[in-house]
C-alpha atoms as a PDB file:
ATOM      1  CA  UNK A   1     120.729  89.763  77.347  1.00  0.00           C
ATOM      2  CA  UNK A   2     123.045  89.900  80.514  1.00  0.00           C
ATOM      3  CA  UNK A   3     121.687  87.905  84.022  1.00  0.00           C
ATOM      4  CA  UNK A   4     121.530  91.331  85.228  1.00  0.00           C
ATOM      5  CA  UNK A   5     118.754  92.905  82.729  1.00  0.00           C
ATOM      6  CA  UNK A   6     117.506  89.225  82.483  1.00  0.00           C
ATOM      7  CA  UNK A   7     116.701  90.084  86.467  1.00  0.00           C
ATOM      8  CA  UNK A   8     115.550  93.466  86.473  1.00  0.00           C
ATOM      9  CA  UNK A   9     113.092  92.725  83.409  1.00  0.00           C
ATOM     10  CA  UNK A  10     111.439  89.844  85.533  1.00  0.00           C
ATOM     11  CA  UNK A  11     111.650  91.572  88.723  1.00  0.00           C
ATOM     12  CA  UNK A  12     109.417  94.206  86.530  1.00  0.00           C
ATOM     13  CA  UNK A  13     107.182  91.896  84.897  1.00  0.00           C
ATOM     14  CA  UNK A  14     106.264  90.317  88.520  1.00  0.00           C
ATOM     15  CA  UNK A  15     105.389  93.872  90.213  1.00  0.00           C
ATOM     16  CA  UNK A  16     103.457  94.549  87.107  1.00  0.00           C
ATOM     17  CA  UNK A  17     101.576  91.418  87.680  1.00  0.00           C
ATOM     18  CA  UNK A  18     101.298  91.873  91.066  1.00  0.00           C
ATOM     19  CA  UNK A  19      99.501  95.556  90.198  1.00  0.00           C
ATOM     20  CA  UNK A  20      97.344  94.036  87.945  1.00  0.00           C
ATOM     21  CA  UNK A  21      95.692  90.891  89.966  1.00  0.00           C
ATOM     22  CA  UNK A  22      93.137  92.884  91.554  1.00  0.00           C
ATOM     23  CA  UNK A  23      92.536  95.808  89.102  1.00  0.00           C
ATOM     24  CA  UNK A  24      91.738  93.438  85.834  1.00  0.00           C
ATOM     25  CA  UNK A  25      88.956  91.897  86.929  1.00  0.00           C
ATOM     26  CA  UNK A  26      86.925  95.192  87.936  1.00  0.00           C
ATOM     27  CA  UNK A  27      88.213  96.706  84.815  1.00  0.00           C
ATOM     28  CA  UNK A  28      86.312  94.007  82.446  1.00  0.00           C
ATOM     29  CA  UNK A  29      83.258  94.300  84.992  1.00  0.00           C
ATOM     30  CA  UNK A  30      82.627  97.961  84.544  1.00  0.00           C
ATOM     31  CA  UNK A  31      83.687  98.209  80.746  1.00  0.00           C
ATOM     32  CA  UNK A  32      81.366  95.147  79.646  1.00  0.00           C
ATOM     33  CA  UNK A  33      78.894  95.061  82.683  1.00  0.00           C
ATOM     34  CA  UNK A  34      77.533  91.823  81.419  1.00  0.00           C
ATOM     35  CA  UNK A  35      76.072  89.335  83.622  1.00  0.00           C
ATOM     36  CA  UNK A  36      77.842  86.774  81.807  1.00  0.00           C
ATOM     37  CA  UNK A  37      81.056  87.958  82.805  1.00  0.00           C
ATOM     38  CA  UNK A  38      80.593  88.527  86.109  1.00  0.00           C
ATOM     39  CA  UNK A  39      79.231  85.101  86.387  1.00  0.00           C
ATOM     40  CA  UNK A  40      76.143  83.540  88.715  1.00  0.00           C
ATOM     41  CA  UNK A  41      77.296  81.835  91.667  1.00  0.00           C
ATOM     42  CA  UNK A  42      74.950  79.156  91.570  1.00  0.00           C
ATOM     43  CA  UNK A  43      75.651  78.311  87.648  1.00  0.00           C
ATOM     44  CA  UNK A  44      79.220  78.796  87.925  1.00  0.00           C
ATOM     45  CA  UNK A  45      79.552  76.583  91.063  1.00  0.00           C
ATOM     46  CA  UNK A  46      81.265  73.451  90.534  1.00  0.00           C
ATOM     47  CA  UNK A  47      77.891  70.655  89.154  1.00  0.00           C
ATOM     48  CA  UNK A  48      77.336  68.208  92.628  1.00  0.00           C
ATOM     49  CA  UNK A  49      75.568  64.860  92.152  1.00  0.00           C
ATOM     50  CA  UNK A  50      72.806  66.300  93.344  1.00  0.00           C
ATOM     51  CA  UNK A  51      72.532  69.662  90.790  1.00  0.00           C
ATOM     52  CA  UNK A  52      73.439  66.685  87.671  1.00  0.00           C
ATOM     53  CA  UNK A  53      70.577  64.647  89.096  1.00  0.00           C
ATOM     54  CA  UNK A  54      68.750  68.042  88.973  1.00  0.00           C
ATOM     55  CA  UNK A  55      69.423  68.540  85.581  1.00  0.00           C
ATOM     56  CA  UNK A  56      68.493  64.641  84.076  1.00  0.00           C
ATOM     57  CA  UNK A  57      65.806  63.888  86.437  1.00  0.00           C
ATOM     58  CA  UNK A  58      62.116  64.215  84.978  1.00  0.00           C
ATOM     59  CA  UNK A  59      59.928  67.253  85.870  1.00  0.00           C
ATOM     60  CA  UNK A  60      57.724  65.032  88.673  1.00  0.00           C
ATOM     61  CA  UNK A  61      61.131  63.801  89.925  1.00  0.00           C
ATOM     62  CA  UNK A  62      62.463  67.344  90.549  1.00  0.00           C
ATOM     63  CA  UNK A  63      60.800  68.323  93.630  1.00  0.00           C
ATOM     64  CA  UNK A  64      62.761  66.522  96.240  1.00  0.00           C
ATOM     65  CA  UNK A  65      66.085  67.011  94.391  1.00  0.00           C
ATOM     66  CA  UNK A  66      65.446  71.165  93.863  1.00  0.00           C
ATOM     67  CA  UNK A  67      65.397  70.974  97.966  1.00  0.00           C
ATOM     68  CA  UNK A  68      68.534  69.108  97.853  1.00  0.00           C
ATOM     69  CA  UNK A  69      70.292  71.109  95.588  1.00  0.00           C
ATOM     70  CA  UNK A  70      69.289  74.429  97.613  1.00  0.00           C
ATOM     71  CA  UNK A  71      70.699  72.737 100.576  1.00  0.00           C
ATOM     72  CA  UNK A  72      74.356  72.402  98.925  1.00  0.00           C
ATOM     73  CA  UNK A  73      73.831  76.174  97.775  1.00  0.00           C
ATOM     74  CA  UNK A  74      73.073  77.153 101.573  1.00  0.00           C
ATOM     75  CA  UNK A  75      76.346  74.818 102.584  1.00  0.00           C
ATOM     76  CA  UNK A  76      78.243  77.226  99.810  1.00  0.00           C
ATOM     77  CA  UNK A  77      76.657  80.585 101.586  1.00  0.00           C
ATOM     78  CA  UNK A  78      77.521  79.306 104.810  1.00  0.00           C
ATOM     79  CA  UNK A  79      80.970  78.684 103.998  1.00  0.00           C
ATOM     80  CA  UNK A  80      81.641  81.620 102.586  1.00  0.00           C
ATOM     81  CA  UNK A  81      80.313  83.709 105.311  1.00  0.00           C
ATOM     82  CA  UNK A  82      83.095  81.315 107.601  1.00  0.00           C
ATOM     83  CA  UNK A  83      85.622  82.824 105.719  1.00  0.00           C
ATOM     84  CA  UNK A  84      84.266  86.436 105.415  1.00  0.00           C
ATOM     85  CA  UNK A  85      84.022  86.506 109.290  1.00  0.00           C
ATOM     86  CA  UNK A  86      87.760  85.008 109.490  1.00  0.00           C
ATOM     87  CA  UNK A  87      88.820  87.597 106.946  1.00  0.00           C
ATOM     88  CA  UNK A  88      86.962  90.061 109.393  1.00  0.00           C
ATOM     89  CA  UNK A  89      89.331  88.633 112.428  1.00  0.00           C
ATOM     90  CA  UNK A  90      92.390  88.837 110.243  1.00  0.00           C
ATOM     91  CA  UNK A  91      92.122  92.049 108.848  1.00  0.00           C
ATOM     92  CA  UNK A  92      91.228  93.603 112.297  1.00  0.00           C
ATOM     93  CA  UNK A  93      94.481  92.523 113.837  1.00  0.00           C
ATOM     94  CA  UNK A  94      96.670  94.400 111.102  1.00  0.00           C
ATOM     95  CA  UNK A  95      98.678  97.300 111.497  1.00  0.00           C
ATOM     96  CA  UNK A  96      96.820 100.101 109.843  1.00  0.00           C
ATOM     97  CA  UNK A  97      98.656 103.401 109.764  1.00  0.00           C
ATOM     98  CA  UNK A  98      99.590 106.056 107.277  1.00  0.00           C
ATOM     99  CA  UNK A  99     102.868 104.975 106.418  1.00  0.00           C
ATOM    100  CA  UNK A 100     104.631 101.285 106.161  1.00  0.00           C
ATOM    101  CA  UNK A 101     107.964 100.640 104.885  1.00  0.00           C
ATOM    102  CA  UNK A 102     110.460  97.461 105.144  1.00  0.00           C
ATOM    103  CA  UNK A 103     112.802  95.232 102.872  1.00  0.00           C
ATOM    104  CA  UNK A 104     111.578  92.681 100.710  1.00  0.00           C
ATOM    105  CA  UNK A 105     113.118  89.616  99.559  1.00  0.00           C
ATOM    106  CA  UNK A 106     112.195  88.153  96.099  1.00  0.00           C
ATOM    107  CA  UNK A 107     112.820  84.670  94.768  1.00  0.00           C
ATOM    108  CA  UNK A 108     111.366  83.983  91.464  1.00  0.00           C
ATOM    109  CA  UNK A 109     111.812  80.145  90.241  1.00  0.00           C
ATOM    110  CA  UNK A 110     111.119  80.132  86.339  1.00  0.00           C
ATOM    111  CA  UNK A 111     110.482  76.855  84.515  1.00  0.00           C
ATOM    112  CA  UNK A 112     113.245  77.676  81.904  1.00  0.00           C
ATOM    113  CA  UNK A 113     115.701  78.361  84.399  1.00  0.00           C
ATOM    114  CA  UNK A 114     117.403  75.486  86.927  1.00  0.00           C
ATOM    115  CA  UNK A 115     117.885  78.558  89.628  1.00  0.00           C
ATOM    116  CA  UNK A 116     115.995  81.342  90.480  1.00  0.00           C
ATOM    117  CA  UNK A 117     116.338  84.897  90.308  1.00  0.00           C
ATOM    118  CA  UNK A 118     116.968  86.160  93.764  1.00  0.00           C
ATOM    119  CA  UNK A 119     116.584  90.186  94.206  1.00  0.00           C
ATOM    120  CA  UNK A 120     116.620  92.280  97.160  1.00  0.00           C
ATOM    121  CA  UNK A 121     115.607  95.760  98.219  1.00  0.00           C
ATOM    122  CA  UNK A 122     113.090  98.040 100.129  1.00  0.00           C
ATOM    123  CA  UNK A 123     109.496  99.397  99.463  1.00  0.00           C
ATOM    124  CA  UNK A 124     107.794 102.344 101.082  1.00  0.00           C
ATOM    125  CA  UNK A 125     103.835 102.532 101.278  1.00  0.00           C
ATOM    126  CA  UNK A 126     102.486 105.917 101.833  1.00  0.00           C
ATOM    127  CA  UNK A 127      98.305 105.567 101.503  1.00  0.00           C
ATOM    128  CA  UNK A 128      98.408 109.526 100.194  1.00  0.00           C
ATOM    129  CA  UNK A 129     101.495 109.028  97.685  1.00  0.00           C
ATOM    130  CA  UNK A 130     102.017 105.315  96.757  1.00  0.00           C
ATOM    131  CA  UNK A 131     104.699 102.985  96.655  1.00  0.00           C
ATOM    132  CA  UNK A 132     108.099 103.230  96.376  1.00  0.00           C
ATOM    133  CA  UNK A 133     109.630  99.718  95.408  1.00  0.00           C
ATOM    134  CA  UNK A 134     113.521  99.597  95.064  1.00  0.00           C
ATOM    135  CA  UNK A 135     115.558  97.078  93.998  1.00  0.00           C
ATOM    136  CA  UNK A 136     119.321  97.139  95.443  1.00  0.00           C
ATOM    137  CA  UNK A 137     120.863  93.766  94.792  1.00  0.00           C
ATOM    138  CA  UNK A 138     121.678  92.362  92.339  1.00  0.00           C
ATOM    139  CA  UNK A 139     120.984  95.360  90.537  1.00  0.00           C
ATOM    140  CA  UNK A 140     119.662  98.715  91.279  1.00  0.00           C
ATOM    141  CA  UNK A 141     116.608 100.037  90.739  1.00  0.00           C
ATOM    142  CA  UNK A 142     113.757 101.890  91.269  1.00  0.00           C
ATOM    143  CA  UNK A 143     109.384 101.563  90.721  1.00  0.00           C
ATOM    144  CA  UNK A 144     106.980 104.528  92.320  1.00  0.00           C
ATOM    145  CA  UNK A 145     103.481 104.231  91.449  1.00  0.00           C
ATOM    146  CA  UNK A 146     100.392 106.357  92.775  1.00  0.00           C
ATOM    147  CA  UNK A 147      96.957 105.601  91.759  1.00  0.00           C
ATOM    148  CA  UNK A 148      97.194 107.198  88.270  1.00  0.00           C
ATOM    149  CA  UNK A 149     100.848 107.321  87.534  1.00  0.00           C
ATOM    150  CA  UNK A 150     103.745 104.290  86.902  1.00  0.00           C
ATOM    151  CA  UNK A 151     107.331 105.398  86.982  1.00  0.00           C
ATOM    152  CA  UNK A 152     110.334 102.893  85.712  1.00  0.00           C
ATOM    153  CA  UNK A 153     113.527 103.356  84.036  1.00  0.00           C
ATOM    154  CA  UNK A 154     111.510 102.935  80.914  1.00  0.00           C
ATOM    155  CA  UNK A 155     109.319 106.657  81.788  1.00  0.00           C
ATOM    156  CA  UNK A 156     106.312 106.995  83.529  1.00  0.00           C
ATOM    157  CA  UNK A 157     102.747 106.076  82.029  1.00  0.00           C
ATOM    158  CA  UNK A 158      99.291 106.543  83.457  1.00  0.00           C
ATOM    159  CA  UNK A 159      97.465 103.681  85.243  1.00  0.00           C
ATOM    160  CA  UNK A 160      93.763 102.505  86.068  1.00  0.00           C
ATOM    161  CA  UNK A 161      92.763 104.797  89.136  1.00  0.00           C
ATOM    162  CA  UNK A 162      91.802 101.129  90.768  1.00  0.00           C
ATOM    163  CA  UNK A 163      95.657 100.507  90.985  1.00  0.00           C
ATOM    164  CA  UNK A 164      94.775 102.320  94.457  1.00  0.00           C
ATOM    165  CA  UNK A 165      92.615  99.200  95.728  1.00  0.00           C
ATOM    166  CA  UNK A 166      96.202  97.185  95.260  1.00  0.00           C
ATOM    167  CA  UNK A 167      97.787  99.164  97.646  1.00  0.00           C
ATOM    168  CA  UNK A 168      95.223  99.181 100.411  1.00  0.00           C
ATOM    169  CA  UNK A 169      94.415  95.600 100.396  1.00  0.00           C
ATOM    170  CA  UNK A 170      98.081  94.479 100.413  1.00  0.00           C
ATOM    171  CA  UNK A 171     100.017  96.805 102.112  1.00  0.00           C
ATOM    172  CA  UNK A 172      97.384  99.060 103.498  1.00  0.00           C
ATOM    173  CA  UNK A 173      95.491  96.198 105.352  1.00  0.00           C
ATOM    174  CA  UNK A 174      92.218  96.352 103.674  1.00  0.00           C
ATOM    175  CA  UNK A 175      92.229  92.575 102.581  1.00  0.00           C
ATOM    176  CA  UNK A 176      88.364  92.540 102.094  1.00  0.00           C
ATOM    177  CA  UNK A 177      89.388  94.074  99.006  1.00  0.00           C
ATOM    178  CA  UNK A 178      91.058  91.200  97.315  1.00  0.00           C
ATOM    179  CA  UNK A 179      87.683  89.391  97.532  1.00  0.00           C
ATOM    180  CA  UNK A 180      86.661  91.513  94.693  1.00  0.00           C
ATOM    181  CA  UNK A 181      89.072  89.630  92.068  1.00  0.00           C
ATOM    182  CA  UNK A 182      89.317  86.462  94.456  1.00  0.00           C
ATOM    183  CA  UNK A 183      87.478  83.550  95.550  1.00  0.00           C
ATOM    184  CA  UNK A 184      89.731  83.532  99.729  1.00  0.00           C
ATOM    185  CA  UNK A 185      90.421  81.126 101.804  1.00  0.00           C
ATOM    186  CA  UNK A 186      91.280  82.186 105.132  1.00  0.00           C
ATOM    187  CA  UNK A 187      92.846  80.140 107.724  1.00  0.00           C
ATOM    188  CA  UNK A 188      93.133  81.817 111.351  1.00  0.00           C
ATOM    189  CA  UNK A 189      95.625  80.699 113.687  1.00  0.00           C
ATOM    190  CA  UNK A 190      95.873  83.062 116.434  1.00  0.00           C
ATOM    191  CA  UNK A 191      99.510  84.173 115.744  1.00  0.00           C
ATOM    192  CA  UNK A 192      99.700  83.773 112.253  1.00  0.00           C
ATOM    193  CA  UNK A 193      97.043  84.116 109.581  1.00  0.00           C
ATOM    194  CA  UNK A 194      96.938  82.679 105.767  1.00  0.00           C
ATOM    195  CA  UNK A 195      94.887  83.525 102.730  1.00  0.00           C
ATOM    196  CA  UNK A 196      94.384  81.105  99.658  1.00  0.00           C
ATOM    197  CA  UNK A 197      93.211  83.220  96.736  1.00  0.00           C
ATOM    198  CA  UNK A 198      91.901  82.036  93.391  1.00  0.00           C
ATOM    199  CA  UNK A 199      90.772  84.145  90.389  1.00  0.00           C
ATOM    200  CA  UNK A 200      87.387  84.524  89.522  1.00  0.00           C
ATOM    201  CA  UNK A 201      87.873  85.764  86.712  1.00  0.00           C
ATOM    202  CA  UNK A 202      88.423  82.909  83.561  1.00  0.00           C
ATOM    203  CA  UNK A 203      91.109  85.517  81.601  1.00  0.00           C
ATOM    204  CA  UNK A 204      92.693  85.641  85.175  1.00  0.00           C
ATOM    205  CA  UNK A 205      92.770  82.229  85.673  1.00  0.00           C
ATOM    206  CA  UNK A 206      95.201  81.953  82.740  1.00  0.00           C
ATOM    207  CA  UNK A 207      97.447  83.978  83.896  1.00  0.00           C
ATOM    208  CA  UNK A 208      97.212  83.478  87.747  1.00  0.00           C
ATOM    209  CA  UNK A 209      96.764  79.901  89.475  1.00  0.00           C
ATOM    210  CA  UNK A 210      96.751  80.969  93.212  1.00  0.00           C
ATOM    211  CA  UNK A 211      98.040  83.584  95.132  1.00  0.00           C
ATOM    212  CA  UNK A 212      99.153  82.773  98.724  1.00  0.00           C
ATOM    213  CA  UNK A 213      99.029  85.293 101.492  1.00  0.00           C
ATOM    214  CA  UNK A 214     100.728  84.922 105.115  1.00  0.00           C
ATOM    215  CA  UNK A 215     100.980  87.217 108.040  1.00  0.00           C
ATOM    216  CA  UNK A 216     101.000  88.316 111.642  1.00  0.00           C
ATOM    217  CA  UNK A 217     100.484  91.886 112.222  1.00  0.00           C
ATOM    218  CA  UNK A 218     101.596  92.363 109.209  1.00  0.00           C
ATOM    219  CA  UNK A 219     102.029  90.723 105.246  1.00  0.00           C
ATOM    220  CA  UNK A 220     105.010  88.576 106.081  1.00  0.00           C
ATOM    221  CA  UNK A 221     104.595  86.509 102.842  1.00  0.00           C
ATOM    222  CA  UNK A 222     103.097  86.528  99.477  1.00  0.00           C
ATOM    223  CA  UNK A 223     103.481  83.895  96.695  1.00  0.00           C
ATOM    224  CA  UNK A 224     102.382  84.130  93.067  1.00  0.00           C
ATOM    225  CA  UNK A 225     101.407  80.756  91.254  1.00  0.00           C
ATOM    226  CA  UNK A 226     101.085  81.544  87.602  1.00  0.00           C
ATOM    227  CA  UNK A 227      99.141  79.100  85.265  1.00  0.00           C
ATOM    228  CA  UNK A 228     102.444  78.293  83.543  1.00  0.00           C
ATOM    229  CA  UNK A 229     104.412  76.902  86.372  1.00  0.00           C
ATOM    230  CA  UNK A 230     106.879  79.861  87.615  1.00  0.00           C
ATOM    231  CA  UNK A 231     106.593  81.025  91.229  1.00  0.00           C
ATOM    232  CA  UNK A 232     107.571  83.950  92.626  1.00  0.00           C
ATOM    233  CA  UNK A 233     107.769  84.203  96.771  1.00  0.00           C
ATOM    234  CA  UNK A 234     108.067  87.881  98.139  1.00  0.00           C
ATOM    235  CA  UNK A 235     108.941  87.915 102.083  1.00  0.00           C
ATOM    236  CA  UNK A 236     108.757  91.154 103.913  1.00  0.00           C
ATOM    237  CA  UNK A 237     110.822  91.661 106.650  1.00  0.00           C
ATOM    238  CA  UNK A 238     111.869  94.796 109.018  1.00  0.00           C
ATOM    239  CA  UNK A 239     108.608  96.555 108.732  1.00  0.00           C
ATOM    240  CA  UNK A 240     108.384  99.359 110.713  1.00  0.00           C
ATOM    241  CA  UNK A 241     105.679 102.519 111.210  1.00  0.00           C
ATOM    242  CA  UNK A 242     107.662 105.755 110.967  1.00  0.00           C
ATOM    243  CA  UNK A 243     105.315 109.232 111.762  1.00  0.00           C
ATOM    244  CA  UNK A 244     107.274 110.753 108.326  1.00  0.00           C
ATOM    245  CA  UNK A 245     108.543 109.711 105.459  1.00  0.00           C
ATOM    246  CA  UNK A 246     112.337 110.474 104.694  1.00  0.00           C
ATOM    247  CA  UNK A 247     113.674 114.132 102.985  1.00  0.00           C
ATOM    248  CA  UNK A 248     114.724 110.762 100.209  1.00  0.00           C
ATOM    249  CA  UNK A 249     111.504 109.022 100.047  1.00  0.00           C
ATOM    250  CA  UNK A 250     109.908 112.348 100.171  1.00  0.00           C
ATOM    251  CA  UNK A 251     112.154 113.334  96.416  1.00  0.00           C
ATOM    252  CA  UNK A 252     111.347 109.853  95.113  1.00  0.00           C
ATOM    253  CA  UNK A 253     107.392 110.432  95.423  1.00  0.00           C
ATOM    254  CA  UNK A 254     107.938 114.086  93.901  1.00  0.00           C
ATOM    255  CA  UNK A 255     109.410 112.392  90.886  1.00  0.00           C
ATOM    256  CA  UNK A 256     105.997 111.469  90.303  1.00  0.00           C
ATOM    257  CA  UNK A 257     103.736 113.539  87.947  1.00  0.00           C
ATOM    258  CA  UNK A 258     100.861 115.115  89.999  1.00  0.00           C
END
């Protein structure tokens, strides 16, 4: 396989996975529906001293540590609500409008490989029509996906109708979405913002370590972590607002099926 197709089949591979972070977890939610798999906060929480004492202590011991124990939970509850207010803050200062479009630069560093794959090109986000991702260098081309249609080279295939929540929180500006699929970290600094996201899901986790998130105004930054060591960094730069889309970008989203 040439370095070119070597390229455009990881280039691939990382949009796919970058489609699928946030859909796969509400897909095994809402086929299984079990309580098991969408896990109990409080049993799924990492075990303190205090919830092990919990657990070994005798039944006349238990009293003072069950009040200890619900203090660490309130401590977790607290926390969280820190970071759903910062996500609040972050997500209000993001431009929300209709149409977003810029270039992206992509740097994927694979464990077999002593340099990475560097690709460049342009994307289009239209919240009525999709995505348009295009590759230009090193060689061309071209990804359009809507909320129930994928178009490669390859053909076009249907997709989960959640592919839609992708869009929104990442290029749309709805992160509250991503804490759906995520555990988030959010760190606030005025001028810039960054998100730490882990999986919640376990058949995530083996796939996914973290995902980073960065921004202004805008997603300036995203990195992918992936349980097996490669990383892939995605900056976006040039991002602009235009009222329309192109008569071009206009015939790329029509090459979609309705």
């Amino acid at each position: 396989m040439s370095d070119g197709l070597v390229l455009v089949h990881s280039c691939l591979k990382t949009l796919f996975l970058f489609f699928l972070l946030l859909w796969t977890p509400s897909i095994i939610t809402s086929a299984y529906g079990s309580h098991a798999l969408r896990g109990n906060p409080v049993r799924d929480a990492p075990a303190s001293r205090t919830a092990e004492r919990f657990r070994l202590h005798s039944h006349a011991e238990r009293g003072n540590d069950e009040f200890m124990f619900r203090e660490v939970i309130t401590d977790h509850i607290r926390s969280q609500r820190y970071s759903d207010d910062v996500l609040a803050q972050i997500t209000a200062r993001l431009a929300k409008t209709p149409i977003t479009q810029g270039d992206f630069h992509q740097q994927k560093q694979l464990k077999v490989l002593h340099k990475p794959l560097i690709s460049t090109g342009t994307f289009t986000y239209d919240k009525n029509k999709g995505v348009i991702w295009k590759t230009l260098t090193p060689v061309v081309s071209l990804l359009l996906v809507n909320e129930s249609k994928l178009l490669t080279g390859q053909g076009e295939q249907a997709v989960p109708a959640a592919f839609g929540k992708v869009f929104k929180a990442m290029l749309g500006g709805d992160l509250a979405a991503l804490t759906d699929g995520f555990s988030v970290t959010a760190i606030d600094q005025k001028t810039a913002w960054q998100l730490v996201l882990t999986p919640k899901d376990e058949m995530l986790k083996k796939v996914i370590s973290t995902l980073l998130l960065s921004g202004d105004t805008e997603l300036r930054e995203l990195e992918i972590r992936e349980a097996g060591g490669n990383i892939t960094r995605i900056t976006f730069d040039n991002i602009t607002h235009p009222a329309q889309l192109t008569d071009e970008q206009q015939a790329d989203f029509e090459r979609l099926s309705p």
